[in-house]
Protein backbone atom coordinates (compact mmCIF):
# COMPACT_ATOMS: atom_id res chain seq x y z
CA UNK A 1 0.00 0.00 0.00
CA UNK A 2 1.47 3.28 -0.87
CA UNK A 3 1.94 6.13 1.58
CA UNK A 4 -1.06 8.51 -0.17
CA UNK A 5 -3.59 5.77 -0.08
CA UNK A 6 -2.44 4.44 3.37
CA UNK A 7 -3.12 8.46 4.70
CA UNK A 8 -6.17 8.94 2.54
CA UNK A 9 -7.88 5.67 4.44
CA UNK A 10 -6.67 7.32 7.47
CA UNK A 11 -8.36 10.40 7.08
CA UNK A 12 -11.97 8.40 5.97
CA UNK A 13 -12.00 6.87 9.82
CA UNK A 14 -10.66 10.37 11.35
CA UNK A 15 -13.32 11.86 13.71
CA UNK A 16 -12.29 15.55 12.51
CA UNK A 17 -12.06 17.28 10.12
CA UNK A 18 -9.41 19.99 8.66
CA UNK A 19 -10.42 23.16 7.20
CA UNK A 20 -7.16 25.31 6.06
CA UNK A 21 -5.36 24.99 9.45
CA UNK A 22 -8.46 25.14 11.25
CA UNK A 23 -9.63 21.85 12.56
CA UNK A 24 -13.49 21.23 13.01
CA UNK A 25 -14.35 18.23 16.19
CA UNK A 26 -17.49 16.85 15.38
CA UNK A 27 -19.30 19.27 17.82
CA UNK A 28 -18.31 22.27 16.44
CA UNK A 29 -19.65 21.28 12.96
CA UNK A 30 -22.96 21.42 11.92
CA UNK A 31 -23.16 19.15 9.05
CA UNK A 32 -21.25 16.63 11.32
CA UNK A 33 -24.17 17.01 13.55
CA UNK A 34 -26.89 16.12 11.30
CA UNK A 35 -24.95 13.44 10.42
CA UNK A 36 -24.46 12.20 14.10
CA UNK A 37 -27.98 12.92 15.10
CA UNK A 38 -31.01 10.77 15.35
CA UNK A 39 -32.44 12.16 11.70
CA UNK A 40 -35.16 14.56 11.35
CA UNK A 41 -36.47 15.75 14.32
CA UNK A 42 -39.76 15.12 13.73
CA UNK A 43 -39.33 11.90 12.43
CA UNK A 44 -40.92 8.62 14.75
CA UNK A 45 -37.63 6.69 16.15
CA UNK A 46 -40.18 3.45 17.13
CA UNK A 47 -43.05 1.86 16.01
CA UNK A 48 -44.92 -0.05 18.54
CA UNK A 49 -48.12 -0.11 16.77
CA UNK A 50 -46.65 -3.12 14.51
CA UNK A 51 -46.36 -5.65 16.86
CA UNK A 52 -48.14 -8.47 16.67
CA UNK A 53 -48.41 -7.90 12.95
CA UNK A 54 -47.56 -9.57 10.27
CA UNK A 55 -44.36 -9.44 8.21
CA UNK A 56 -45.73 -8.29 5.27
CA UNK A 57 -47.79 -5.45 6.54
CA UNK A 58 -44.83 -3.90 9.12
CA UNK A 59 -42.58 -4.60 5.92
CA UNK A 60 -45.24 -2.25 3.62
CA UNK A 61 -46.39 0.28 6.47
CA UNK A 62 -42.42 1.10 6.86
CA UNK A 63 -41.83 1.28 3.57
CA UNK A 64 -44.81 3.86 2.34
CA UNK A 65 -43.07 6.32 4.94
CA UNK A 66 -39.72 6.21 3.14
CA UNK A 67 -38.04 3.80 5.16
CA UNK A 68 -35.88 1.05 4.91
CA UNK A 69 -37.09 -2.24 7.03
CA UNK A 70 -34.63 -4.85 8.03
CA UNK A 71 -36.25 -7.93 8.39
CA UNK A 72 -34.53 -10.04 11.49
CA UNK A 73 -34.99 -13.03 13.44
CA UNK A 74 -34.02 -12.73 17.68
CA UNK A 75 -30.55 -14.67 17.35
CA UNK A 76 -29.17 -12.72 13.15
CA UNK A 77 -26.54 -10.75 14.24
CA UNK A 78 -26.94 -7.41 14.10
CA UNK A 79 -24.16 -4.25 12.89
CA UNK A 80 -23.67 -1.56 15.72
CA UNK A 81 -23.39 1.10 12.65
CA UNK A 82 -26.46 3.84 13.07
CA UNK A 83 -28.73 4.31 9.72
CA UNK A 84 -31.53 7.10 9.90
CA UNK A 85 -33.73 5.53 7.38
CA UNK A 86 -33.08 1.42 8.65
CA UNK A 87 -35.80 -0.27 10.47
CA UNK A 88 -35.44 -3.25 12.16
CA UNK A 89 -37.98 -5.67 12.37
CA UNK A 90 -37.84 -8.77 14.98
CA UNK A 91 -39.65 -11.69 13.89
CA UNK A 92 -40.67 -14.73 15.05
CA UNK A 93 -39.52 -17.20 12.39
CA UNK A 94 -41.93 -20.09 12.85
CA UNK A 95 -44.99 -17.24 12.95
CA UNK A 96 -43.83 -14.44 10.87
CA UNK A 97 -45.29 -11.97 13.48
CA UNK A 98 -43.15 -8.85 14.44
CA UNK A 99 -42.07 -9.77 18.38
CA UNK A 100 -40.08 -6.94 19.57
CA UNK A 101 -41.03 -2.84 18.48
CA UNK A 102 -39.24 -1.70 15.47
CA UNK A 103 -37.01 1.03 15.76
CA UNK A 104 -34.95 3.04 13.90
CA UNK A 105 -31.18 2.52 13.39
């Protein structure tokens, strides 16, 4: 690996950023805090109207409010990385009932 690309994957996982010789930390930015935030403010962060439901209906109610569902059973491992627009939905695999409230991340 060459020394540019070596620093330029570097700089993708660095928590600040540079601006001239000015360096922005996360806090200080506010793009970098829409990013870091929970999404839209206004925006519902659970849905505990959909259990007990089906798959297929938490799967299209999530989806007709721009969302992405994640369909899951109790034991699939599961990425710590936050999404705004990911939805994940517990299911009971012998059922296909949504177990646990969806929320967002």
């Amino acid at each position: 690996m060459s020394t540019r690309s070596r620093y330029r994957s570097q700089e993708f996982y660095n928590p600040t950023r540079t601006l001239g010789r000015r360096t922005l930390f996360p806090s200080q930015s506010p793009i970098l805090q829409t990013i870091i935030s929970a999404g839209p403010p206004n925006r519902k962060k659970a849905f505990p109207e959909l259990v007990g439901l089906s798959v297929d209906e938490a799967f299209a109610y999530l989806s007709a409010r721009g969302l992405r569902p994640v369909i899951a059973t109790p034991d699939a491992f599961r990425v710590k990385e936050y999404k705004p627009h990911r939805v994940r939905i517990e299911t009971d695999p012998a059922e296909r009932i949504v177990i646990k409230v969806p929320k967002i991340g």
